[in-house]
Protein backbone atom coordinates (compact mmCIF):
# COMPACT_ATOMS: atom_id res chain seq x y z
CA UNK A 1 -69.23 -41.93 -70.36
CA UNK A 2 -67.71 -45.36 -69.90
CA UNK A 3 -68.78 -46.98 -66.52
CA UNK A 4 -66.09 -48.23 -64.24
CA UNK A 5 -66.27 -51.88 -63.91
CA UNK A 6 -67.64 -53.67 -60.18
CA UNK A 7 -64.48 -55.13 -59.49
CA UNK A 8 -62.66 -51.65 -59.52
CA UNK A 9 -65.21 -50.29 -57.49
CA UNK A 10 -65.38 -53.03 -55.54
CA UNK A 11 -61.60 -52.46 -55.22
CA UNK A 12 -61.68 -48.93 -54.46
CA UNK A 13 -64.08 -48.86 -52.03
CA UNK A 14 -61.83 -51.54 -49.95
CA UNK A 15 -58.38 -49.37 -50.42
CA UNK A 16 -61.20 -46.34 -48.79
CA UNK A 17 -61.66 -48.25 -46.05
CA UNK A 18 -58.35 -49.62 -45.62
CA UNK A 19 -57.12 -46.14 -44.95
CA UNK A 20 -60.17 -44.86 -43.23
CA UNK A 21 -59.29 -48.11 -40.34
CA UNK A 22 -55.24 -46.96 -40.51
CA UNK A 23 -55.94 -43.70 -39.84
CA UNK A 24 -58.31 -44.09 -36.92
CA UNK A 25 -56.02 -46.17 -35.58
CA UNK A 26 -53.15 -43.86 -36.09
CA UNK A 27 -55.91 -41.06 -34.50
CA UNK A 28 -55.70 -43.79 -31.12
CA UNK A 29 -51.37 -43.40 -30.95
CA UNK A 30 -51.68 -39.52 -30.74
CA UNK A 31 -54.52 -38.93 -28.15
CA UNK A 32 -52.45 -41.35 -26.37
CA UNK A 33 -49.53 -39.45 -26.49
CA UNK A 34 -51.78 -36.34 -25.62
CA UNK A 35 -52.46 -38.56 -22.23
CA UNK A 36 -49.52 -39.18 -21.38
CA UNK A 37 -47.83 -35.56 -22.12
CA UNK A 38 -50.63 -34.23 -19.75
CA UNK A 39 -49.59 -36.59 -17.16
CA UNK A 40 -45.95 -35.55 -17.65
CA UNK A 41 -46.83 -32.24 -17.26
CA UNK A 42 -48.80 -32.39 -13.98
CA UNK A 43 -46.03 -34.24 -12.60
CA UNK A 44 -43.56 -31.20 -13.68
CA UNK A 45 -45.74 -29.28 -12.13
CA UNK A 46 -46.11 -30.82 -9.06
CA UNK A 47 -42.37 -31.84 -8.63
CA UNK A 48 -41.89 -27.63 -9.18
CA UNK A 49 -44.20 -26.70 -6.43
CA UNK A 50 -43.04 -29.13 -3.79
CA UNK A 51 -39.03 -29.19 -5.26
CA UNK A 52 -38.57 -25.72 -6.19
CA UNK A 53 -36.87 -26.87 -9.27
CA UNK A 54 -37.72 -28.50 -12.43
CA UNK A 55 -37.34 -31.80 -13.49
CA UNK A 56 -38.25 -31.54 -17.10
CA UNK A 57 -36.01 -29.96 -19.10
CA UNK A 58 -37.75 -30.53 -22.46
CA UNK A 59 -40.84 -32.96 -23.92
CA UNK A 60 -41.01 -34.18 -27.37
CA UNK A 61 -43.18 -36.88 -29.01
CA UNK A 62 -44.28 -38.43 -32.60
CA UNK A 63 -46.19 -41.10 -34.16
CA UNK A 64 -44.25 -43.28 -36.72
CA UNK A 65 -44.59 -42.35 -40.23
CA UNK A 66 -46.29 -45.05 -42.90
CA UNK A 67 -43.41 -46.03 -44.51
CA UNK A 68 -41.26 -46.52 -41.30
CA UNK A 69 -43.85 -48.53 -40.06
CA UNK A 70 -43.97 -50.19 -43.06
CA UNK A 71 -40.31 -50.93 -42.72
CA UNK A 72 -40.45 -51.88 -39.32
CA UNK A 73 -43.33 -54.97 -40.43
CA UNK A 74 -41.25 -55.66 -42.87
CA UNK A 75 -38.11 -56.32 -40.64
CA UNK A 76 -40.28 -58.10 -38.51
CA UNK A 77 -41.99 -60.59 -40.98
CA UNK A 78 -45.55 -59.15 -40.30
CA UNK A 79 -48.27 -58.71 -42.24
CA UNK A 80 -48.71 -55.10 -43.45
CA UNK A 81 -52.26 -54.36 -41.88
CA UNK A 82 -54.36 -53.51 -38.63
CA UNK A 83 -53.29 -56.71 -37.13
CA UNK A 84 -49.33 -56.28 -37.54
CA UNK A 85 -48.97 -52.39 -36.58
CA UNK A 86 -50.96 -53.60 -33.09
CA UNK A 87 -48.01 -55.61 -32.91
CA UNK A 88 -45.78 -52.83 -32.94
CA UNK A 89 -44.49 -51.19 -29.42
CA UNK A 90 -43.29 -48.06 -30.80
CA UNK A 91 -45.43 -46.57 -33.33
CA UNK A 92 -46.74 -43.58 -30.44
CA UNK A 93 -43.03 -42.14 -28.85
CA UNK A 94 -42.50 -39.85 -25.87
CA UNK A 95 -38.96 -38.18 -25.40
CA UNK A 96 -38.73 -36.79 -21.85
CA UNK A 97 -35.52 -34.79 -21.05
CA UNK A 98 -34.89 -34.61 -17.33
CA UNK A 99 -32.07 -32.06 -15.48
CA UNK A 100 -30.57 -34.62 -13.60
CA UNK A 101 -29.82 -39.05 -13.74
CA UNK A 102 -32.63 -39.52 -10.41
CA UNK A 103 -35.14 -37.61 -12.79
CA UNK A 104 -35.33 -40.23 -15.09
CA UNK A 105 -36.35 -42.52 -12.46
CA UNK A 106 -38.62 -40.76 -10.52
CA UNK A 107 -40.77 -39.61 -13.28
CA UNK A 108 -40.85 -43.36 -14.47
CA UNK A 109 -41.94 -44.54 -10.80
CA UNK A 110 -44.33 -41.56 -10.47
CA UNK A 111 -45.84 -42.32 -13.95
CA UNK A 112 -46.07 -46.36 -13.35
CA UNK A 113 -47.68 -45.45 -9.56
CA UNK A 114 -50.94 -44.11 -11.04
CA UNK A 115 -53.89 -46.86 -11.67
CA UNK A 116 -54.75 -46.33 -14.83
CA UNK A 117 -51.00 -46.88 -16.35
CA UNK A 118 -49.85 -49.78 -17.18
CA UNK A 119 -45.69 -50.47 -17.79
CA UNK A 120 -45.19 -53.55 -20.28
CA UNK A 121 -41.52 -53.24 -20.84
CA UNK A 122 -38.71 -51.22 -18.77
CA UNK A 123 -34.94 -51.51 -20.22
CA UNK A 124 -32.36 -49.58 -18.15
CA UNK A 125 -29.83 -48.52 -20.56
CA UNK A 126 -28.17 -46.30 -17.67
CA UNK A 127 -27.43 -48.96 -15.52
CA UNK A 128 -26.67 -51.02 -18.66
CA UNK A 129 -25.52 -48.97 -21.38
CA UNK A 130 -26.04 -50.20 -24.94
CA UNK A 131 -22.39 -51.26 -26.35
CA UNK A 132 -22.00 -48.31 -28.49
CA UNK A 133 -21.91 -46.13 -25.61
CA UNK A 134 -25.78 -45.10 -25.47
CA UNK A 135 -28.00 -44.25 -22.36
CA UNK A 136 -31.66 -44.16 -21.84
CA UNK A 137 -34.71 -45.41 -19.56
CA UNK A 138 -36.94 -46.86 -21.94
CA UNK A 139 -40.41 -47.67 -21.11
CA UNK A 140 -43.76 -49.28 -23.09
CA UNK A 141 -46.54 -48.49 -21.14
CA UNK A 142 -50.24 -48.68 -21.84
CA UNK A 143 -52.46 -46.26 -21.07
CA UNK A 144 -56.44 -46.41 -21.58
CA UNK A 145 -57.83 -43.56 -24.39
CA UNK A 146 -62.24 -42.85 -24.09
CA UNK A 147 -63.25 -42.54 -27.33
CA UNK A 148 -66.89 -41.96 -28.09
CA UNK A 149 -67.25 -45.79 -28.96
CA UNK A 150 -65.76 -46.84 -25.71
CA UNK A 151 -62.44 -47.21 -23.77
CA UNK A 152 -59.43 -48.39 -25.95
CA UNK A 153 -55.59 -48.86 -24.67
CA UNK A 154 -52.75 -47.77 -26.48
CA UNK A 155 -49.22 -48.76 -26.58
CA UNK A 156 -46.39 -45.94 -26.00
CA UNK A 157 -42.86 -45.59 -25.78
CA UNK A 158 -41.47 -43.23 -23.30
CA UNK A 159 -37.43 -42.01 -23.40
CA UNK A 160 -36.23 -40.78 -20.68
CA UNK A 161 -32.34 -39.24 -20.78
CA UNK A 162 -30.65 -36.86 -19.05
CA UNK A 163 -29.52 -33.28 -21.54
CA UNK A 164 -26.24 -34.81 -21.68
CA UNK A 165 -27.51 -38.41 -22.99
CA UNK A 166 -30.06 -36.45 -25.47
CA UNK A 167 -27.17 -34.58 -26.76
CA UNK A 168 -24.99 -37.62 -27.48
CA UNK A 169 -27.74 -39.46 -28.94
CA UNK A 170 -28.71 -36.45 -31.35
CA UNK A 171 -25.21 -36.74 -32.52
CA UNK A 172 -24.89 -40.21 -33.13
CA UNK A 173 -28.14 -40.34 -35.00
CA UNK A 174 -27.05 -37.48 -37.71
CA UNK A 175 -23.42 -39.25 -37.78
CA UNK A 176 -25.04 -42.60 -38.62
CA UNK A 177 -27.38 -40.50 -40.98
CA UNK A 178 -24.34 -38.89 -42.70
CA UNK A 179 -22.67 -42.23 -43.70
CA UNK A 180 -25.73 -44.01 -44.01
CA UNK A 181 -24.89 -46.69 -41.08
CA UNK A 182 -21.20 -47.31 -42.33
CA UNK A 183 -20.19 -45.14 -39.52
CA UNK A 184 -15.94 -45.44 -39.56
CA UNK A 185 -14.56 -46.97 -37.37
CA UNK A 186 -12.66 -44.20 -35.80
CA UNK A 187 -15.74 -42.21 -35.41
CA UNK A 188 -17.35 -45.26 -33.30
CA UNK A 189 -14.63 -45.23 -30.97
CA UNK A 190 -15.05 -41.44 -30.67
CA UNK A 191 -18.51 -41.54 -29.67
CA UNK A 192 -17.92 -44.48 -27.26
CA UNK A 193 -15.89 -42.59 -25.70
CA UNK A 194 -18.00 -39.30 -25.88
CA UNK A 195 -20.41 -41.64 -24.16
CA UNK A 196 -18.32 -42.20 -21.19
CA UNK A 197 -17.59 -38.23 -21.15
CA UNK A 198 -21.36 -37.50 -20.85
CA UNK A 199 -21.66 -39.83 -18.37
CA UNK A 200 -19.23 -38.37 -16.00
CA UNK A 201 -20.77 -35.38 -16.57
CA UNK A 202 -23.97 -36.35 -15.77
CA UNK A 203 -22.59 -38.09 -12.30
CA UNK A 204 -20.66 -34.55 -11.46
CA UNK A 205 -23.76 -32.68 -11.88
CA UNK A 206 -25.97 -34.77 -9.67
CA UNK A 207 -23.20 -34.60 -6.48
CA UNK A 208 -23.03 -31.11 -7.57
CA UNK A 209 -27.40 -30.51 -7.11
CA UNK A 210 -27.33 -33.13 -4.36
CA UNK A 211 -24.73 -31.10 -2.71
CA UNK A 212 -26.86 -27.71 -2.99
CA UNK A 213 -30.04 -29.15 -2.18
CA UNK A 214 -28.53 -30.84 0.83
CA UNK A 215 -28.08 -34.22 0.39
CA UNK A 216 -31.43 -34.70 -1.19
């Protein structure tokens, strides 16, 4: 049997523990999300109990794949490695769907109000929709994860948007999917304008459950 030179050893035993280190880390992003969802879901909860409705329509998550976040460090200009995906704010990703416009907001405040969570970065893409029409809360918060070794924080992005703002979102995405980003321009004005439609919705249906739940 021919032995296998050192240096491919050497070499092997370093692309080993390459991915053992990316995959622990990757291990940190979802108990993070696990966190978080249980947070989300005591709030429901909570909100259910006291409200008599609930807030939460739907909860989704996912950690980025390799190659997107591969992609995304390359976009950037960062190193591919340990160092550049801690760089990254939205490898771990929380989609909350909320009933109504105030739901967004109240989770968010309810979330950021307990000690041990941290919010990094808020943009309000419902008081300041993106130009293409879309709305959102979008928050990076950091939340602390106790591993065996000790206490480590982890980065995650939360979504919040209304069913009507989901739905237009969905739509855009597979319409940019479908033309691969060279989205007509007749389509584009279409969804802007879809935007605005789900929007108006949105504000009917709040008066509407303001209306029935008194003002509130």
């Amino acid at each position: 049997m021919t032995a296998i030179p050192p240096h491919l050893v050497e070499a092997a035993n370093e692309l080993l523990a390459y991915g053992r280190s990316m995959q622990r880390e990757m291990s940190r992003y979802e108990f993070g999300i696990q966190e978080l969802l249980t947070k989300l879901r005591i709030l429901r909860d909570e909100i259910s109990l006291e409200d008599d409705y609930n807030p939460i329509e739907h909860l989704s998550h996912r950690v980025k794949s390799p190659q997107s976040i591969l992609e995304k460090l390359q976009r950037r200009g960062l190193e591919p490695g340990l160092e550049g995906v801690k760089q990254l704010d939205d490898i771990a990703g929380i989609r909350v769907t909320c009933s109504f416009i105030p739901d967004t907001y109240r989770l968010h405040e309810m979330l950021d109000a307990q000690p041990d969570i941290t919010t990094l970065h808020l943009k309000d893409y419902i008081a300041e929709p993106k130009p293409n029409g879309y709305r959102g809360l979008h928050a990076i918060v950091e939340t602390p994860v106790n591993l065996s070794s000790g206490q480590v924080p982890v980065k995650v992005e939360i979504q919040y948007r209304t069913i009507a703002m989901d739905f237009w979102a969905s739509l855009e995405h597979k319409i940019y999917y479908k033309y691969d980003k060279a989205v007509p321009e007749r389509l584009l004005s279409e969804l802007t304008a879809a935007a605005t439609t789900a929007n108006q919705l949105d504000q009917r249906m709040k008066a509407i459950h303001q209306e029935v739940r008194g003002g509130s």
